[in-house]
Protein backbone atom coordinates (compact mmCIF):
# COMPACT_ATOMS: atom_id res chain seq x y z
CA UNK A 1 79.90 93.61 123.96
CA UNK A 2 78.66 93.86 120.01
CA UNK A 3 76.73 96.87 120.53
CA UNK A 4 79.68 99.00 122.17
CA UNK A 5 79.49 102.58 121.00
CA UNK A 6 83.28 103.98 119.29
CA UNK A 7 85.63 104.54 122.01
CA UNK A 8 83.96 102.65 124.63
CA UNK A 9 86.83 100.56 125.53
CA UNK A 10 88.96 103.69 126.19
CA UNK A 11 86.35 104.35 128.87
CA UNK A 12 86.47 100.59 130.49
CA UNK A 13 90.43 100.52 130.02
CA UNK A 14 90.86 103.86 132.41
CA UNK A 15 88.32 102.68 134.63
CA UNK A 16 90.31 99.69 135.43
CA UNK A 17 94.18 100.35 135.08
CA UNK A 18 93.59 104.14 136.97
CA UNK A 19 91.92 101.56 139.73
CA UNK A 20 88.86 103.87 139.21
CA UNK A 21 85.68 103.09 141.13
CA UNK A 22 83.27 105.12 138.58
CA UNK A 23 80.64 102.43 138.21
CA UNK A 24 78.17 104.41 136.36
CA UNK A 25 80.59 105.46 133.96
CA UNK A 26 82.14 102.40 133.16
CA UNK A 27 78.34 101.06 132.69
CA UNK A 28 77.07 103.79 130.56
CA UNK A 29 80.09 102.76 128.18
CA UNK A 30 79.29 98.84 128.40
CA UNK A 31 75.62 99.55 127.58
CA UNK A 32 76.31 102.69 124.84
CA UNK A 33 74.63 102.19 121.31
CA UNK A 34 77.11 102.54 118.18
CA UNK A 35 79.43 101.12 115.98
CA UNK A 36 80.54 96.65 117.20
CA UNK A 37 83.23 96.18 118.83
CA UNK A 38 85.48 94.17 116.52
CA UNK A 39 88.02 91.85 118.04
CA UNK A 40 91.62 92.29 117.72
CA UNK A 41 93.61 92.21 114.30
CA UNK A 42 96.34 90.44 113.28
CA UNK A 43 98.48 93.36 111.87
CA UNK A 44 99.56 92.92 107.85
CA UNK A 45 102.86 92.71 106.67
CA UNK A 46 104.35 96.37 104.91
CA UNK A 47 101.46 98.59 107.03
CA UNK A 48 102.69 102.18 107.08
CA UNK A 49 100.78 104.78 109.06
CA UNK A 50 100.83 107.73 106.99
CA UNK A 51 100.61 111.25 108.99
CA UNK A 52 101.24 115.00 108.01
CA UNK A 53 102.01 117.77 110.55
CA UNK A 54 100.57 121.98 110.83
CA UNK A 55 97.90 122.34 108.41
CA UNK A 56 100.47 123.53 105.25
CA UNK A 57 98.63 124.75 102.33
CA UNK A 58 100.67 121.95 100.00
CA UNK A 59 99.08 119.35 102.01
CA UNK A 60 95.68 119.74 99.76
CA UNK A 61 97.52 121.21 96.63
CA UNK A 62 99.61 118.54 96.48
CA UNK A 63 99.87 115.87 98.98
CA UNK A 64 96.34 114.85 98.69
CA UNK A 65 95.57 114.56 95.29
CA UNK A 66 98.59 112.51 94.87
CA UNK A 67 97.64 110.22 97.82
CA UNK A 68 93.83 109.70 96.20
CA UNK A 69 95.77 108.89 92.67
CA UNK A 70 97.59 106.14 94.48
CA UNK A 71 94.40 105.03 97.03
CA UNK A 72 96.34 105.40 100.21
CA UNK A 73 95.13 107.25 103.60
CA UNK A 74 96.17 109.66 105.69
CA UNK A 75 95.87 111.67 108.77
CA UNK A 76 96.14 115.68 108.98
CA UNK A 77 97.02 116.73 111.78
CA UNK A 78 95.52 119.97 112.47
CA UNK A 79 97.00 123.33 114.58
CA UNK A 80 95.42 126.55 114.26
CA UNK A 81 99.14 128.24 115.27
CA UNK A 82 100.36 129.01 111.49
CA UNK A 83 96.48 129.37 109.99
CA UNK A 84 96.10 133.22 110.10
CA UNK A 85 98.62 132.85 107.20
CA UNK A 86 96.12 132.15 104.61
CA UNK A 87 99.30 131.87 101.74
CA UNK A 88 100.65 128.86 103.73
CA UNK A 89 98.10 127.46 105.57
CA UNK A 90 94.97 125.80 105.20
CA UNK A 91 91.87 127.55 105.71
CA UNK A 92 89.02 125.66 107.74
CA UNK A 93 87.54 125.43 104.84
CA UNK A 94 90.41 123.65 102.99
CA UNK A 95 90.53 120.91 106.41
CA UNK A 96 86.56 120.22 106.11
CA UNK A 97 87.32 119.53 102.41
CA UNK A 98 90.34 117.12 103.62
CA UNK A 99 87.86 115.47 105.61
CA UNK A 100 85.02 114.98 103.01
CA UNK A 101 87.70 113.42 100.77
CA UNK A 102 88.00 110.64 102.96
CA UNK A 103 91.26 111.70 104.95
CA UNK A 104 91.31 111.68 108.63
CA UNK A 105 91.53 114.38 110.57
CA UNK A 106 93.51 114.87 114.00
CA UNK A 107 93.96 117.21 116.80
CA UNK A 108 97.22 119.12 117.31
CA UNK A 109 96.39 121.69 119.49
CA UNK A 110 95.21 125.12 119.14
CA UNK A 111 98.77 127.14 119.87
CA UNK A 112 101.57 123.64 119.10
CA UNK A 113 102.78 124.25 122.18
CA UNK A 114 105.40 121.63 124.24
CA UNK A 115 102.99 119.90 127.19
CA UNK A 116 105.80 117.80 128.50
CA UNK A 117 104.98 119.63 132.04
CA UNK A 118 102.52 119.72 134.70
CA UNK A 119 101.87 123.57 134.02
CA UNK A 120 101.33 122.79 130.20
CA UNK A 121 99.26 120.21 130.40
CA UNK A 122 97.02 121.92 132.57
CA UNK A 123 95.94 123.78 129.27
CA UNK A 124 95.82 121.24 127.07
CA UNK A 125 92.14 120.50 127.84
CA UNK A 126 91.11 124.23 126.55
CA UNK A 127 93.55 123.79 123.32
CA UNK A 128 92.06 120.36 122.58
CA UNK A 129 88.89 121.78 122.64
CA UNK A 130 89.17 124.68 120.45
CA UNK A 131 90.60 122.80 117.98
CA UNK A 132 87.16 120.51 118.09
CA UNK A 133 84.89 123.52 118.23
CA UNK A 134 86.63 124.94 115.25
CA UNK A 135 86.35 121.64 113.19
CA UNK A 136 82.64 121.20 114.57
CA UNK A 137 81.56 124.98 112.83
CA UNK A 138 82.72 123.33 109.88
CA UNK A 139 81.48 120.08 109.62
CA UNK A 140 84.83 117.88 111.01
CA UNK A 141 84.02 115.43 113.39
CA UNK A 142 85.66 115.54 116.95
CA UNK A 143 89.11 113.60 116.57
CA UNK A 144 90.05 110.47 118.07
CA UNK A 145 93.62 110.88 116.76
CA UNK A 146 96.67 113.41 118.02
CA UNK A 147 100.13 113.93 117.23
CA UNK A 148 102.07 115.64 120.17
CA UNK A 149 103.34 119.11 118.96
CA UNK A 150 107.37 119.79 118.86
CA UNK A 151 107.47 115.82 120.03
CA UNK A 152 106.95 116.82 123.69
CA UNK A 153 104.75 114.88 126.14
CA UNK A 154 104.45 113.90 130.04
CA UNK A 155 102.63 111.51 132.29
CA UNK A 156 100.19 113.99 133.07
CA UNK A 157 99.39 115.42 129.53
CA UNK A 158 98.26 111.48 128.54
CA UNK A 159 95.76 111.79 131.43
CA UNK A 160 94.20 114.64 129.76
CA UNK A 161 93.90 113.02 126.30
CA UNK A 162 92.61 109.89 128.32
CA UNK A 163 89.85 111.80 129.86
CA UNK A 164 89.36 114.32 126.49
CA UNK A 165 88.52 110.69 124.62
CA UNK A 166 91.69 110.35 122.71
CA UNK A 167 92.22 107.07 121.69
CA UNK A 168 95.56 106.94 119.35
CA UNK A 169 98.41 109.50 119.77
CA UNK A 170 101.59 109.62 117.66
CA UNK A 171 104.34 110.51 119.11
CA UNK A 172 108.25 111.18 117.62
CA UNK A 173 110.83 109.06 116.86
CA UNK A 174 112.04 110.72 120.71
CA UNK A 175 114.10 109.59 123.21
CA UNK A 176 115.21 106.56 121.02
CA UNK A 177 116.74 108.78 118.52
CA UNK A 178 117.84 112.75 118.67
CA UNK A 179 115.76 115.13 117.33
CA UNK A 180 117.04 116.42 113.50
CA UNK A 181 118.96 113.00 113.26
CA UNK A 182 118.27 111.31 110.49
CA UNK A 183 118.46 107.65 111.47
CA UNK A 184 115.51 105.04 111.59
CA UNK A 185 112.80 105.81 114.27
CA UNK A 186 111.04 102.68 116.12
CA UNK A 187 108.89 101.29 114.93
CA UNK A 188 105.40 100.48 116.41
CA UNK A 189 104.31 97.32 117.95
CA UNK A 190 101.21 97.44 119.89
CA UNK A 191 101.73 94.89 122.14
CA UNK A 192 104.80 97.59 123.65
CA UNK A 193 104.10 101.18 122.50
CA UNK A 194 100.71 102.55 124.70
CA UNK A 195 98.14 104.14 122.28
CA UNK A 196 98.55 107.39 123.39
CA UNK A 197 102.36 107.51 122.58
CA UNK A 198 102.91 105.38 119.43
CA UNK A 199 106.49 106.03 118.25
CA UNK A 200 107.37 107.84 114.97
CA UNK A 201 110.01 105.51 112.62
CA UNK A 202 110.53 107.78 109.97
CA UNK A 203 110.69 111.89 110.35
CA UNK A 204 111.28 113.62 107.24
CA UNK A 205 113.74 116.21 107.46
CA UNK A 206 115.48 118.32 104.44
CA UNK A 207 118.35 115.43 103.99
CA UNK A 208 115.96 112.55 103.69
CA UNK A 209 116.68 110.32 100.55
CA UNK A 210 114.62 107.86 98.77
CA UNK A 211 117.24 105.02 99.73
CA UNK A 212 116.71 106.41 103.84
CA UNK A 213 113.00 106.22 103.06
CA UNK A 214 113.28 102.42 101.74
CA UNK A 215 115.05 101.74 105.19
CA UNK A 216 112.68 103.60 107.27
CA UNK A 217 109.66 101.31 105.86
CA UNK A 218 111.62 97.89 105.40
CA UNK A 219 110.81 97.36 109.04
CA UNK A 220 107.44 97.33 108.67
CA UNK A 221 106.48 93.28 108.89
CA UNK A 222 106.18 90.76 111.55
CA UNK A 223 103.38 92.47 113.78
CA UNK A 224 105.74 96.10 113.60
CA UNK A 225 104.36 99.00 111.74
CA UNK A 226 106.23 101.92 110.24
CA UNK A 227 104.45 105.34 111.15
CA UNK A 228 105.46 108.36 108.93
CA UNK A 229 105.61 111.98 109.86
CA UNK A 230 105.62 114.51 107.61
CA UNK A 231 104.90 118.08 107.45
CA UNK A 232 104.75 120.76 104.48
CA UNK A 233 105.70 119.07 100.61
CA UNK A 234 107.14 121.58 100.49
CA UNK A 235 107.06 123.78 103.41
CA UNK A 236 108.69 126.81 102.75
CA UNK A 237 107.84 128.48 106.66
CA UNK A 238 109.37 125.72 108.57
CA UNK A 239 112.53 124.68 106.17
CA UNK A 240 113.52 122.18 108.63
CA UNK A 241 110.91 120.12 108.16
CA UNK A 242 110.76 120.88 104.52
CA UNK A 243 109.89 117.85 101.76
CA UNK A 244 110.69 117.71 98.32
CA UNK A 245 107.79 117.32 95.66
CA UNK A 246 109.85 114.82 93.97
CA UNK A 247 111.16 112.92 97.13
CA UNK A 248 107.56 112.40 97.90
CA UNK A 249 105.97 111.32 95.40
CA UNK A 250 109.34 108.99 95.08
CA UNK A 251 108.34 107.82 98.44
CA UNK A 252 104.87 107.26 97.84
CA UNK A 253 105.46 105.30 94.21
CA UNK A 254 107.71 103.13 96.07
CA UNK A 255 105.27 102.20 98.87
CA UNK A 256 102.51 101.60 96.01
CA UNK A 257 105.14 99.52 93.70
CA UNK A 258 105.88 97.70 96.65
CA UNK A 259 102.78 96.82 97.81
CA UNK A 260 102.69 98.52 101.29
CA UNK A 261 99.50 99.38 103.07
CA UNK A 262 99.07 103.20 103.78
CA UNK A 263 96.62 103.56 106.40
CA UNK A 264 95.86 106.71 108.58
CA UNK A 265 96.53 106.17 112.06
CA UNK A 266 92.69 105.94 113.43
CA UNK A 267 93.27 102.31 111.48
CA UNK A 268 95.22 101.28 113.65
CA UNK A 269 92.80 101.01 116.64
CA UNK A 270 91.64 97.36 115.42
CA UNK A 271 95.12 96.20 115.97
CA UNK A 272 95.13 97.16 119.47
CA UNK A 273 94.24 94.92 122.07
CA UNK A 274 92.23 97.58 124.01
CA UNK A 275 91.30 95.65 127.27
CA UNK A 276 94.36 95.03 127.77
CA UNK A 277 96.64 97.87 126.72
CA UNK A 278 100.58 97.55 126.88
CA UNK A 279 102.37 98.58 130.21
CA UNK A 280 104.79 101.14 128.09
CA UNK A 281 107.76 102.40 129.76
CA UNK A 282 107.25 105.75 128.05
CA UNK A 283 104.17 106.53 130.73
CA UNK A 284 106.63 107.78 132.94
CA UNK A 285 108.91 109.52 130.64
CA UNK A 286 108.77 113.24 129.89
CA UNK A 287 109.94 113.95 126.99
CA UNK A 288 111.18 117.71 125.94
CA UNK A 289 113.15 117.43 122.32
CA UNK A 290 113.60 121.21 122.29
CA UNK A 291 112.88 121.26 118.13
CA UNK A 292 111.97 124.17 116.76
CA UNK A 293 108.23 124.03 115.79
């Protein structure tokens, strides 16, 4: 098992909890070349997944130069929906240069549209794949992390991701708490949440406050990680989602005085026990939270 290529568990996991009899691709995974496989992690006290939403042009004027200042990571999570607005939006161009600066980058489908239904999710193969292609011509490597758009998702939209070699999808703080409600989320623990819907604690909305934030992130300790979604600071096109400058680099001074880990959610993979993945209740949910974007 120490010569497992990335994402060969994913592979061995389906094989065995679908009840799959596809020997020679469960073998072809056991005997792949690549990265070791690296047993399971205790998860650190204060760990605080870090993730930002639709490609917003403040996300690399702003958002990531203050994140490198303070050393933490993050994942971008990329849609090509809003991109034609080259005033707004991040170019291709702009996402490779995310990526060579050490952030991660994730899939969040070509259109952002809801696949919390059998007809949906029947295109979210093609969407997941333009979105690769399109990172590919520039130099992105394919993702292995995706944030469902609008919060939506269904039992048979996580097959797709399972077979598309997903291997960590965020999900939003949804059904636990109403969308645009702005209450604390639940937090992750990956010996519940599945790792293809790992719940959102914290999603910033125009009335957040530091002293929310503090709450939001105070859970994050005793195996349970806090997982942050944000989307434009500021995002002037979607003002419902919109973040204050100042409330985020609050935010972020607080988690650095404070000692926190900010990790991007591809770290949390090590944490997760993948031969043995958590029977989640949410499998069976679908989950439509009818938000705007």
């Amino acid at each position: 098992m120490s010569h497992l290529r990335p994402g060969a568990w994913l592979f061995v996991r389906i094989a065995i909890q679908r009840n799959l009899s596809l020997l020679s691709t469960l073998v072809a995974a056991i005997i792949g070349i690549g990265a070791p496989c690296a047993a399971q992690t205790a998860v650190p006290d204060k760990t605080v997944v870090l993730t930002l939403d639709d490609a917003v042009k403040s996300q690399i004027d702003f958002v990531a130069p203050l994140l490198e200042k303070l050393n933490f990571k993050a994942t971008f999570f990329i849609s090509h929906a809003w991109m034609d607005d080259k005033e707004h939006f991040l170019t291709w161009k702009e996402v490779a240069e995310l990526n060579r600066r050490g952030f991660e980058i994730g899939n969040h489908t070509w259109t952002h549209a809801p696949f919390d239904t059998p007809e949906k999710a029947a295109t979210l193969e093609h969407e997941l794949t333009m979105i690769d292609d399109a990172l590919a011509k520039v130099g992105v490597p394919k993702p292995v992390s995706f944030a469902w758009p609008g919060d939506n998702f269904g039992p048979e939209a996580i097959k797709v991701l399972e077979a598309h070699g997903i291997q960590l999808a965020r999900r939003g703080m949804q059904p636990e708490i109403p969308y645009g409600e702005i209450r604390v989320g639940p937090l992750l623990d990956v010996k519940k949440n599945y790792s293809l819907l790992i719940p959102t604690t914290g999603d910033s909305y125009p009335g957040w406050t530091l002293e929310h934030f503090k709450k939001v992130v105070a859970g994050a300790k005793d195996g349970k990680i806090a997982v942050l979604q944000f989307h434009g600071v500021p995002d002037t096109v979607h003002p419902w989602v919109n973040t204050l400058p100042e409330l985020f680099s609050q935010c972020m001074d607080y988690l650095k005085e404070n000692g926190y880990h900010v990790i991007a959610l591809r770290d949390v993979a090590k944490y997760y026990d993948w031969p043995h993945l958590p029977d989640d209740p949410m499998l069976k949910q679908r989950v439509n939270t009818a938000r705007k974007k």
